[in-house]
Protein backbone atom coordinates (compact mmCIF):
# COMPACT_ATOMS: atom_id res chain seq x y z
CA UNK A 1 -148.82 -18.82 45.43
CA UNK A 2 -151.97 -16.71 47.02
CA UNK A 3 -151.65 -13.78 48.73
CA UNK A 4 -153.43 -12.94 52.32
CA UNK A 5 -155.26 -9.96 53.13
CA UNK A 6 -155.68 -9.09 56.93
CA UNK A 7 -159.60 -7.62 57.26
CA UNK A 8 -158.68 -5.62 60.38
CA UNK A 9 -155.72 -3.96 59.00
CA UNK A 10 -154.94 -4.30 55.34
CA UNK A 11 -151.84 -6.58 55.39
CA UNK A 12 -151.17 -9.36 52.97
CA UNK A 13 -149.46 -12.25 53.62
CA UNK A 14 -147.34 -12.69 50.67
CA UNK A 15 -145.67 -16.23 50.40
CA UNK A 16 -143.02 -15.25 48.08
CA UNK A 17 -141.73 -12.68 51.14
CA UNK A 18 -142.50 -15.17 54.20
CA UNK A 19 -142.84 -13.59 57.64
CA UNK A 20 -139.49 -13.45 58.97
CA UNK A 21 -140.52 -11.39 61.98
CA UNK A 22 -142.56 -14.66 63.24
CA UNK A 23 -139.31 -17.10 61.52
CA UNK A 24 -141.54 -17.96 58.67
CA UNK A 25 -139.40 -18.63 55.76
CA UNK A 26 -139.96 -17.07 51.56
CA UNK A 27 -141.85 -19.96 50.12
CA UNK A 28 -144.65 -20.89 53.23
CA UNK A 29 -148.05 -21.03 51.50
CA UNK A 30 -150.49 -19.12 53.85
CA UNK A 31 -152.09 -22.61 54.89
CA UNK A 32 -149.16 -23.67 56.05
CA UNK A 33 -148.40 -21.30 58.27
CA UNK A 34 -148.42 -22.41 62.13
CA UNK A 35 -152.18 -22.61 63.93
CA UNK A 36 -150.99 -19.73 66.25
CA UNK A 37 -149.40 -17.60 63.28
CA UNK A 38 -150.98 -13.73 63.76
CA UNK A 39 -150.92 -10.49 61.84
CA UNK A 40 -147.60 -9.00 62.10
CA UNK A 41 -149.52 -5.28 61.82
CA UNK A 42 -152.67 -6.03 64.17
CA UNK A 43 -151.96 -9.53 65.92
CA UNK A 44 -155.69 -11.16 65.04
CA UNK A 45 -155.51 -15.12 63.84
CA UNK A 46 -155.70 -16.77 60.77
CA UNK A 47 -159.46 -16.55 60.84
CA UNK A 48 -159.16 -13.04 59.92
CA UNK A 49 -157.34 -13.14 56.69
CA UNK A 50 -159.33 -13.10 53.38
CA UNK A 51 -157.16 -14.85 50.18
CA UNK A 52 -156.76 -11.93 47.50
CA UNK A 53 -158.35 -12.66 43.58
């Protein structure tokens, strides 16, 4: 699965490690994550993430 990478603040989404501060489970593929899902770091939306090569 593809990671994430926040442009304001450098984190990646990973799926393999979920987001379990937001109840996001190992496994979620980063377009499946909820419309309202933000940056655990910064708090921006999904808009802001860039998938890593």
């Amino acid at each position: 699965m593809e990671k994430w990478e926040c442009t304001v603040c450098g984190y990646v989404y990973d799926p393999a490690e979920g987001d379990l501060t937001q109840g996001i489970e190992p496994g979620v593929p980063f377009e499946n994550l909820p419309d309202d899902w933000v940056c655990p770091e910064c708090g921006v939306g999904k808009d802001m993430f860039e998938k890593l090569s």
